[in-house]
C-alpha atoms as a PDB file:
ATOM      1  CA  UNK A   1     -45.913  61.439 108.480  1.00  0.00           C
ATOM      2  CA  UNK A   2     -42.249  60.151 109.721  1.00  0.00           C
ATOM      3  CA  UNK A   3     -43.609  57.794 111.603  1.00  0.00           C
ATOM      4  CA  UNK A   4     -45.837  55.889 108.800  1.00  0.00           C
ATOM      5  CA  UNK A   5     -42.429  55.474 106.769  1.00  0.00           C
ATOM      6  CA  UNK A   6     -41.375  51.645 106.814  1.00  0.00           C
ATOM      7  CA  UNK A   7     -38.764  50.686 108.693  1.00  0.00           C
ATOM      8  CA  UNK A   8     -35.466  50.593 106.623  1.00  0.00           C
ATOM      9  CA  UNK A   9     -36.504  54.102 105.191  1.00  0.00           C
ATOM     10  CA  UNK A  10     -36.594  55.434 108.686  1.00  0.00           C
ATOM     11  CA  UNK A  11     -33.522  53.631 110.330  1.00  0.00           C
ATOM     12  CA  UNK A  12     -31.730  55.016 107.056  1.00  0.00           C
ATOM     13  CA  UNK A  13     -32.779  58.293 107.012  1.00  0.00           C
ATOM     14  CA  UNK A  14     -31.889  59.006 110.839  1.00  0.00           C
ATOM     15  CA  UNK A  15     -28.651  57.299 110.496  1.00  0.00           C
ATOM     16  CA  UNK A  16     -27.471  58.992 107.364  1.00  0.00           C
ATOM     17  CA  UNK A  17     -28.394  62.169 109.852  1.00  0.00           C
ATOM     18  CA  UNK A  18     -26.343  61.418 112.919  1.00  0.00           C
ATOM     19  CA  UNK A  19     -23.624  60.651 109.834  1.00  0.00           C
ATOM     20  CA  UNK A  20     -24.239  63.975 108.586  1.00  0.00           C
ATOM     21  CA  UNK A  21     -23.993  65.726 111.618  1.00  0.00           C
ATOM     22  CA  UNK A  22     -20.886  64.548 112.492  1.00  0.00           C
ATOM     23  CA  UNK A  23     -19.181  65.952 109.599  1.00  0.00           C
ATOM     24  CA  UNK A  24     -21.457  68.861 109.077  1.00  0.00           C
ATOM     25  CA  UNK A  25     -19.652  70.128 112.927  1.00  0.00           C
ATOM     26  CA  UNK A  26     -16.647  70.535 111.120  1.00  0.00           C
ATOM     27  CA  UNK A  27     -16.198  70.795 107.374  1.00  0.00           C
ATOM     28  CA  UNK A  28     -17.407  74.355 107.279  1.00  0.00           C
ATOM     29  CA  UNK A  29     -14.123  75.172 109.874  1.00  0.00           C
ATOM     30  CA  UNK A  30     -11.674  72.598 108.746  1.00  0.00           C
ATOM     31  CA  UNK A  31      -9.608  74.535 106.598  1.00  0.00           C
ATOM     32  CA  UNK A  32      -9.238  76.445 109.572  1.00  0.00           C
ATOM     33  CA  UNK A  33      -8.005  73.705 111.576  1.00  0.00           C
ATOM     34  CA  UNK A  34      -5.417  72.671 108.761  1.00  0.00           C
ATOM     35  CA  UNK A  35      -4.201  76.004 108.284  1.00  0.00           C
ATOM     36  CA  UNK A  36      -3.515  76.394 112.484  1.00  0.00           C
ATOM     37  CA  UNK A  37      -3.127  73.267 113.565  1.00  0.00           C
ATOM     38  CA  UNK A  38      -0.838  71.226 110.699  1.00  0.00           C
ATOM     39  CA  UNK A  39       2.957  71.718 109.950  1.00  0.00           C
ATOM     40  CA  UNK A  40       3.012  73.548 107.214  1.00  0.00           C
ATOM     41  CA  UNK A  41      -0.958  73.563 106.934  1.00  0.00           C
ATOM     42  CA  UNK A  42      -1.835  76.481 104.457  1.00  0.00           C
ATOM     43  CA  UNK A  43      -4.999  76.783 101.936  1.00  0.00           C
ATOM     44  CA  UNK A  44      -3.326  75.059  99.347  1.00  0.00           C
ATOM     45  CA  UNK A  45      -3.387  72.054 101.236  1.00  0.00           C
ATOM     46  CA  UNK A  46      -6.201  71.987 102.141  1.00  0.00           C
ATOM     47  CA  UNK A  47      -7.474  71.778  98.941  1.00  0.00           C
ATOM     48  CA  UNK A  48      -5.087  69.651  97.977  1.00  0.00           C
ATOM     49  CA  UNK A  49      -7.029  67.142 100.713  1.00  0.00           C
ATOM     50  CA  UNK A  50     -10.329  67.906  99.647  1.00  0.00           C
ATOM     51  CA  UNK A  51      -9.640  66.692  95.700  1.00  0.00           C
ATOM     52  CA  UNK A  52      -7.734  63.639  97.379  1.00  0.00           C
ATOM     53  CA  UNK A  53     -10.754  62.455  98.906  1.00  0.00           C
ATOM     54  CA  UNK A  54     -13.123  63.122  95.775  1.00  0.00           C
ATOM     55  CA  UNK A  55     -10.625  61.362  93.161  1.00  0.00           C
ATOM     56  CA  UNK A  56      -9.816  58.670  95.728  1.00  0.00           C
ATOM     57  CA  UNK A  57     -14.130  58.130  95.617  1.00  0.00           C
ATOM     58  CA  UNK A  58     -14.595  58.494  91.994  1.00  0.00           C
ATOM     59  CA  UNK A  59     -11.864  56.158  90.924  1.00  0.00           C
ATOM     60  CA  UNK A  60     -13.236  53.353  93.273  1.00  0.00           C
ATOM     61  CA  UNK A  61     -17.213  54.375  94.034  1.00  0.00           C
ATOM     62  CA  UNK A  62     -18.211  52.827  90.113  1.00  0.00           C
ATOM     63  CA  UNK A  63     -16.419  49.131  90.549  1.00  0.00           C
ATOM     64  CA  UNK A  64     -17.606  48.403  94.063  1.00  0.00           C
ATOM     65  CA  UNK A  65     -20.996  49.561  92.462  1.00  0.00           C
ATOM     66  CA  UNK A  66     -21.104  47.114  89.338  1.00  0.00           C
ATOM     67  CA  UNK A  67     -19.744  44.290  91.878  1.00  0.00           C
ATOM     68  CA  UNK A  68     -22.835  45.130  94.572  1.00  0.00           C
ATOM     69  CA  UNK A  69     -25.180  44.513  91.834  1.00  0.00           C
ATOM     70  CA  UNK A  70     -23.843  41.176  90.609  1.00  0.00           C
ATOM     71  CA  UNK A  71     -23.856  40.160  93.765  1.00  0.00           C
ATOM     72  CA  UNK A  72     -26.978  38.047  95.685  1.00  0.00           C
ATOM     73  CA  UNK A  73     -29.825  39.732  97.419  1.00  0.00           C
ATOM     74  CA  UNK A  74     -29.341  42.448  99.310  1.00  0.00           C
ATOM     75  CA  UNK A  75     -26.575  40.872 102.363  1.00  0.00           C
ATOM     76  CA  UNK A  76     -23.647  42.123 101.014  1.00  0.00           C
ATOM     77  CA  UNK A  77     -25.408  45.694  99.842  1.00  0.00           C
ATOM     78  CA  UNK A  78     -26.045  45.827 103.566  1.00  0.00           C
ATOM     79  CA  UNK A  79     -22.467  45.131 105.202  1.00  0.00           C
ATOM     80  CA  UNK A  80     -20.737  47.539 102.293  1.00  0.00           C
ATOM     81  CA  UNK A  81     -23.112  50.142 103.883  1.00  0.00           C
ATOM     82  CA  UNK A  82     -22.566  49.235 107.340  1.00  0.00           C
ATOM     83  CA  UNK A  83     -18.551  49.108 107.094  1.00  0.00           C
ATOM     84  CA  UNK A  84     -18.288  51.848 104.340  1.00  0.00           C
ATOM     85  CA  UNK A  85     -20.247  54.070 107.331  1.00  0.00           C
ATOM     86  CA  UNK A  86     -18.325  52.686 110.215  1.00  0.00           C
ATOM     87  CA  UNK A  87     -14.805  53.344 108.399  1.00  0.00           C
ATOM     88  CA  UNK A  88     -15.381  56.930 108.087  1.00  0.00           C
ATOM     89  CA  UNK A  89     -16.732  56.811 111.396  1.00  0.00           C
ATOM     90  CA  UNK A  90     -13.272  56.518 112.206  1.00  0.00           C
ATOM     91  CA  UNK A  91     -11.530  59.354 110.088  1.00  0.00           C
ATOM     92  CA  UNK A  92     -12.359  62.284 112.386  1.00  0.00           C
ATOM     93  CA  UNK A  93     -10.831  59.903 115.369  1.00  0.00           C
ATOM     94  CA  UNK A  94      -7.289  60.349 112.726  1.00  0.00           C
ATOM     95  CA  UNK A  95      -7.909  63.462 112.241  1.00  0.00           C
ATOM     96  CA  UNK A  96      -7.197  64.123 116.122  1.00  0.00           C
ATOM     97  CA  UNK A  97      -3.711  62.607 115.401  1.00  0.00           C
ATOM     98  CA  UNK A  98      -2.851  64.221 112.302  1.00  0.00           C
ATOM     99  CA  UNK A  99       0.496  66.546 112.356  1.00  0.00           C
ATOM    100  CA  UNK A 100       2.013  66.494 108.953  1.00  0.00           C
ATOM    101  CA  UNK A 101       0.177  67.542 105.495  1.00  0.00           C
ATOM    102  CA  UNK A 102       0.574  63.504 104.051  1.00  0.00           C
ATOM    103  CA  UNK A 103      -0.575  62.456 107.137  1.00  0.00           C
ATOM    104  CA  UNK A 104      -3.872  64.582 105.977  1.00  0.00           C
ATOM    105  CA  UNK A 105      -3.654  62.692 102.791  1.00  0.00           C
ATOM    106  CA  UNK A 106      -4.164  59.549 104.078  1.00  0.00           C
ATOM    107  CA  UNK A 107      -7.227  60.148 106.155  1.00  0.00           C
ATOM    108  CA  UNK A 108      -9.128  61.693 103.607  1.00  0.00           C
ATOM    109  CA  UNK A 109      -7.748  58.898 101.350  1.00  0.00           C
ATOM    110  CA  UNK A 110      -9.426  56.521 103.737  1.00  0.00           C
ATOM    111  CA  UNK A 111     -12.359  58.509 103.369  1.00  0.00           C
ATOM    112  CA  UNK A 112     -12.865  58.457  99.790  1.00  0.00           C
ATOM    113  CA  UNK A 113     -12.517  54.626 100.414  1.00  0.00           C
ATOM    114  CA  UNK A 114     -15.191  54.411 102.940  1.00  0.00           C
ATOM    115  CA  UNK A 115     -17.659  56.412 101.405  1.00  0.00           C
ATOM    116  CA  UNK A 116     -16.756  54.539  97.983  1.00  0.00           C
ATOM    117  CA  UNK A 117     -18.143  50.990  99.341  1.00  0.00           C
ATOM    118  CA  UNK A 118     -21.385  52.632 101.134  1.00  0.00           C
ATOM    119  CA  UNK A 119     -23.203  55.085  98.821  1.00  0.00           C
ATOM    120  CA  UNK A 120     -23.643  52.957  96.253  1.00  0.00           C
ATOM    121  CA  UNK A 121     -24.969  50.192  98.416  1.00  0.00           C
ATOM    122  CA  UNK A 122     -26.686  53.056 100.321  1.00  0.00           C
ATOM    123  CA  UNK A 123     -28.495  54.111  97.547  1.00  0.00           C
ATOM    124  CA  UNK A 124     -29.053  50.630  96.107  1.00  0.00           C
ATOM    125  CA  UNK A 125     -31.261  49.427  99.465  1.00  0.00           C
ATOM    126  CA  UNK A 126     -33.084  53.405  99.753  1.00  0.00           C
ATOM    127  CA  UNK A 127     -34.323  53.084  96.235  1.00  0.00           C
ATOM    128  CA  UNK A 128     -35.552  49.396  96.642  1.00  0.00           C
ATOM    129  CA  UNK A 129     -36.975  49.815 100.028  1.00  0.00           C
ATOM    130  CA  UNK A 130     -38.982  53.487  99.347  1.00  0.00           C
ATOM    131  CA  UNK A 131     -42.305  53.550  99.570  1.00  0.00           C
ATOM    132  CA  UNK A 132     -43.530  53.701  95.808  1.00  0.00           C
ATOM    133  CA  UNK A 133     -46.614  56.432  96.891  1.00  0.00           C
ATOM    134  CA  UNK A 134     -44.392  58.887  98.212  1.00  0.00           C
ATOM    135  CA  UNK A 135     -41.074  58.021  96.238  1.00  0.00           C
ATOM    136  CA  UNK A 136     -40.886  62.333  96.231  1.00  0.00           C
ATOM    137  CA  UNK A 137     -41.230  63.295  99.732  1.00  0.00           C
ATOM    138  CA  UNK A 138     -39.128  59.963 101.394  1.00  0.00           C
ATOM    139  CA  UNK A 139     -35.949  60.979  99.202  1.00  0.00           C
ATOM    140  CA  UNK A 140     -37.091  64.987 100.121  1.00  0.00           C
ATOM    141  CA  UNK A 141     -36.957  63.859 103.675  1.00  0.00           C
ATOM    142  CA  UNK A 142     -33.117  62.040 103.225  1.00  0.00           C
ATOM    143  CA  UNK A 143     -32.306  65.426 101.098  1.00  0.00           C
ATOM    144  CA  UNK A 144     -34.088  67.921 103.757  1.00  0.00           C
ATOM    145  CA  UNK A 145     -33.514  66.220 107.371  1.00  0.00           C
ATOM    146  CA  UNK A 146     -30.743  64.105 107.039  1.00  0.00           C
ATOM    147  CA  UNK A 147     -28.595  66.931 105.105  1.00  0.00           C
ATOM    148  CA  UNK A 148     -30.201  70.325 104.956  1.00  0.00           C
ATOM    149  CA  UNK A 149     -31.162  70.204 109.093  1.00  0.00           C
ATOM    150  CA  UNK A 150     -28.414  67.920 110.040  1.00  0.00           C
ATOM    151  CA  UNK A 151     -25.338  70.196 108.295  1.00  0.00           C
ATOM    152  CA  UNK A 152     -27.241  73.431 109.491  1.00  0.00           C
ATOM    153  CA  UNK A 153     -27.771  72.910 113.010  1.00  0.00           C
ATOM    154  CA  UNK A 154     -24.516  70.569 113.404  1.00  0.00           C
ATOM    155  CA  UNK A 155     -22.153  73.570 111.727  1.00  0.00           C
ATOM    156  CA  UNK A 156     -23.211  75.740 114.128  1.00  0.00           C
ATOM    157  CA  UNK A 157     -22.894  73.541 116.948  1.00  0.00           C
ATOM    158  CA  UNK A 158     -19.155  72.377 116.061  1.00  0.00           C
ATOM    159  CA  UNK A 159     -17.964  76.136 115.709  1.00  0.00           C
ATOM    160  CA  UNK A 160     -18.759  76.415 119.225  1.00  0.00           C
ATOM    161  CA  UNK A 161     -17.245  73.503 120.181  1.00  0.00           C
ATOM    162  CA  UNK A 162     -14.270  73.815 118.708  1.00  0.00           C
ATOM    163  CA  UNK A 163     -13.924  77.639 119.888  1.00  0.00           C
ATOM    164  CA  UNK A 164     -14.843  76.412 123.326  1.00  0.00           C
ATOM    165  CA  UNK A 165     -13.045  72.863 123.491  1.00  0.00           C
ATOM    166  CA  UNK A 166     -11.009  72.442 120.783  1.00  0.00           C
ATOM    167  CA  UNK A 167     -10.356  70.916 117.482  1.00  0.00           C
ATOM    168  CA  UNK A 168      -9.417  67.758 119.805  1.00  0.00           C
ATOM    169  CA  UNK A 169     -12.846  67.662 120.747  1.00  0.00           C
ATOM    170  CA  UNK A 170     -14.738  68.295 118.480  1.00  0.00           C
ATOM    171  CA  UNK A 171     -13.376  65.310 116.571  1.00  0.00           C
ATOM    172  CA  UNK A 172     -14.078  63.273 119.509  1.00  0.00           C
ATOM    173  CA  UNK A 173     -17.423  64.031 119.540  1.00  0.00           C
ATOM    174  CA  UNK A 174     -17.815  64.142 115.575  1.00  0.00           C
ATOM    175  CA  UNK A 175     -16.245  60.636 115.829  1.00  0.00           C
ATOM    176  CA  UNK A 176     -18.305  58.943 118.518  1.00  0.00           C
ATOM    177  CA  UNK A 177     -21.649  60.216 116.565  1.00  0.00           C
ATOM    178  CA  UNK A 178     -20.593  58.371 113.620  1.00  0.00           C
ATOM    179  CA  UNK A 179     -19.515  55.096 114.774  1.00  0.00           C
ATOM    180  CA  UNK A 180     -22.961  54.820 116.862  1.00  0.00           C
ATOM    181  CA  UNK A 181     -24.831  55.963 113.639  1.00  0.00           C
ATOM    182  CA  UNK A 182     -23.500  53.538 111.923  1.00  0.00           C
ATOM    183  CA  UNK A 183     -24.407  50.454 114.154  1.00  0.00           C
ATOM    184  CA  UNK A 184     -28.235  51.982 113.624  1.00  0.00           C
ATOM    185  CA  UNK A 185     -28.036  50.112 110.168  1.00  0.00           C
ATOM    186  CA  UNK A 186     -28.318  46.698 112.269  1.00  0.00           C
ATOM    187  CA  UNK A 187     -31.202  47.544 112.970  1.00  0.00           C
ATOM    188  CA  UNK A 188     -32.874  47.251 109.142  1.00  0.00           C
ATOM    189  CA  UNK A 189     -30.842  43.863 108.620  1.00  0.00           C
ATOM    190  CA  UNK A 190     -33.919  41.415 109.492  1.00  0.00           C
ATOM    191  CA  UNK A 191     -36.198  43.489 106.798  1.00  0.00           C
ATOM    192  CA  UNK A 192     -33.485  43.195 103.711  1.00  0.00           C
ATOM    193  CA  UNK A 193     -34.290  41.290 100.796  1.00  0.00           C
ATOM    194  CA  UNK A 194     -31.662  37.295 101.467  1.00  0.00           C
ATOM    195  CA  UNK A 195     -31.988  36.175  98.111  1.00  0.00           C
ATOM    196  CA  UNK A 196     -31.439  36.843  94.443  1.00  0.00           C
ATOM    197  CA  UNK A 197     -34.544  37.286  92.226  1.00  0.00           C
ATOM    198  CA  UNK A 198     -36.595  37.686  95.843  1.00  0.00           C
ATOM    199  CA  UNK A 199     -39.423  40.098  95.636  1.00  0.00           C
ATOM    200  CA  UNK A 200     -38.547  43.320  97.179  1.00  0.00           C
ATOM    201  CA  UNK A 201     -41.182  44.045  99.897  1.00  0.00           C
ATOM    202  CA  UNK A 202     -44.368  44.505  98.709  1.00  0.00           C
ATOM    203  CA  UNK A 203     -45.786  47.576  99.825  1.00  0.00           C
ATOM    204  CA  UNK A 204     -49.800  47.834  99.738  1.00  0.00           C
ATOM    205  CA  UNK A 205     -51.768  50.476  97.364  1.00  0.00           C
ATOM    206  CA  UNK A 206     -52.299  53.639  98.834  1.00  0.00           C
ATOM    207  CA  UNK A 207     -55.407  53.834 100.759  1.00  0.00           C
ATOM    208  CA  UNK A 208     -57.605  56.309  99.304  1.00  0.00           C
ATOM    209  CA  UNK A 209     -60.083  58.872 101.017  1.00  0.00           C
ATOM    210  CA  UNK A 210     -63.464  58.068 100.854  1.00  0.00           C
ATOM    211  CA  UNK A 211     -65.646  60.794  99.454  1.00  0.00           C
ATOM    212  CA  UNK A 212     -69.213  61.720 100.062  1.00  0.00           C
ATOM    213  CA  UNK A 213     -70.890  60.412  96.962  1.00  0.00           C
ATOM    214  CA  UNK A 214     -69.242  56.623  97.755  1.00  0.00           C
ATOM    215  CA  UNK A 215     -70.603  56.802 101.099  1.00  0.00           C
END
């Protein structure tokens, strides 16, 4: 079934994945890390550094939406994604450097800014690109592999890692898999609609099963 899903779906879904899985490795242990490994790093904080990201995102996320779709065709709904993904990409490399609560702050303030300019163009090329027979299970699929499997099986691995390795490490790795997930999105740039008012792709009916009284 995976592999009859068009192309964009596909290169989306396993990219948002690899995205996923870097920062599923750590966000069920990063308190942990703040608390041990910051000056001064304590539980307040890092709540304090969760709701910095989140207001950071909701201030910004709505504006960069409403100027994505006055914008023409679907180039600069693609590069919002691509940078948006390849800016947070970066954050876990920061967090490697981080030493002082503010400096905390700004990452995840970064973050809220990265993730601000690609979900909404994320979820402006998914919903165009989906195929319209199976609308259910593709965003399923996004929902189930590219979240459910990808925070399960990457939580698990970055406890290990970072009981093993390190924090230092595990960032490392977290970061790596996000930068190279988010070059993946080249990939769907040839199929992406150039033009404003262009068709989006036109997907053929369903085929239907043949039964025995139209043979």
């Amino acid at each position: 079934m995976f592999l009859s899903i068009n192309r964009v779906v596909k290169i989306m879904v396993v990219t948002d994945f690899f995205v996923n899985s870097a920062f599923g490795s750590f966000a069920p242990i990063f308190a942990i890390f703040i608390t041990n490994q910051i000056a001064g790093g304590s539980v307040q904080i890092a709540g304090f550094a969760t709701s910095v990201y989140w207001i950071i995102k909701s201030l910004i996320q709505l504006p960069i939406a409403r100027f994505l779709d006055k914008t023409d065709g679907e180039t600069d709904d693609f590069w919002a994604m691509f940078l948006g993904f390849f800016m947070s990409g970066l954050v876990p490399f920061m967090y490697m450097f981080i030493t002082e609560p503010w400096h905390l702050y700004m990452a995840q303030a970064f973050l809220g800014v990265s993730m601000a300019i690609a979900v909404p163009a994320w979820y402006s090329i998914f919903t165009r690109h989906v195929d319209k027979w199976r609308i259910s299970f593709e965003w399923s699929l996004e929902s189930v592999f590219s979240v459910g499997f990808a925070t399960a099986g990457a939580s698990a691995l970055g406890g290990y890692i970072a009981e093993t390795f390190g924090f230092q490490t595990l960032f490392f790795c977290a970061g790596v898999l996000a930068v190279l997930g988010s070059f993946l999105l080249l990939f769907i740039q040839p199929s992406l609609i150039r033009k404003k008012g262009s068709p989006v792709r036109v997907l053929p009916e369903r085929p239907h099963r043949r039964t025995a009284h139209h043979s």
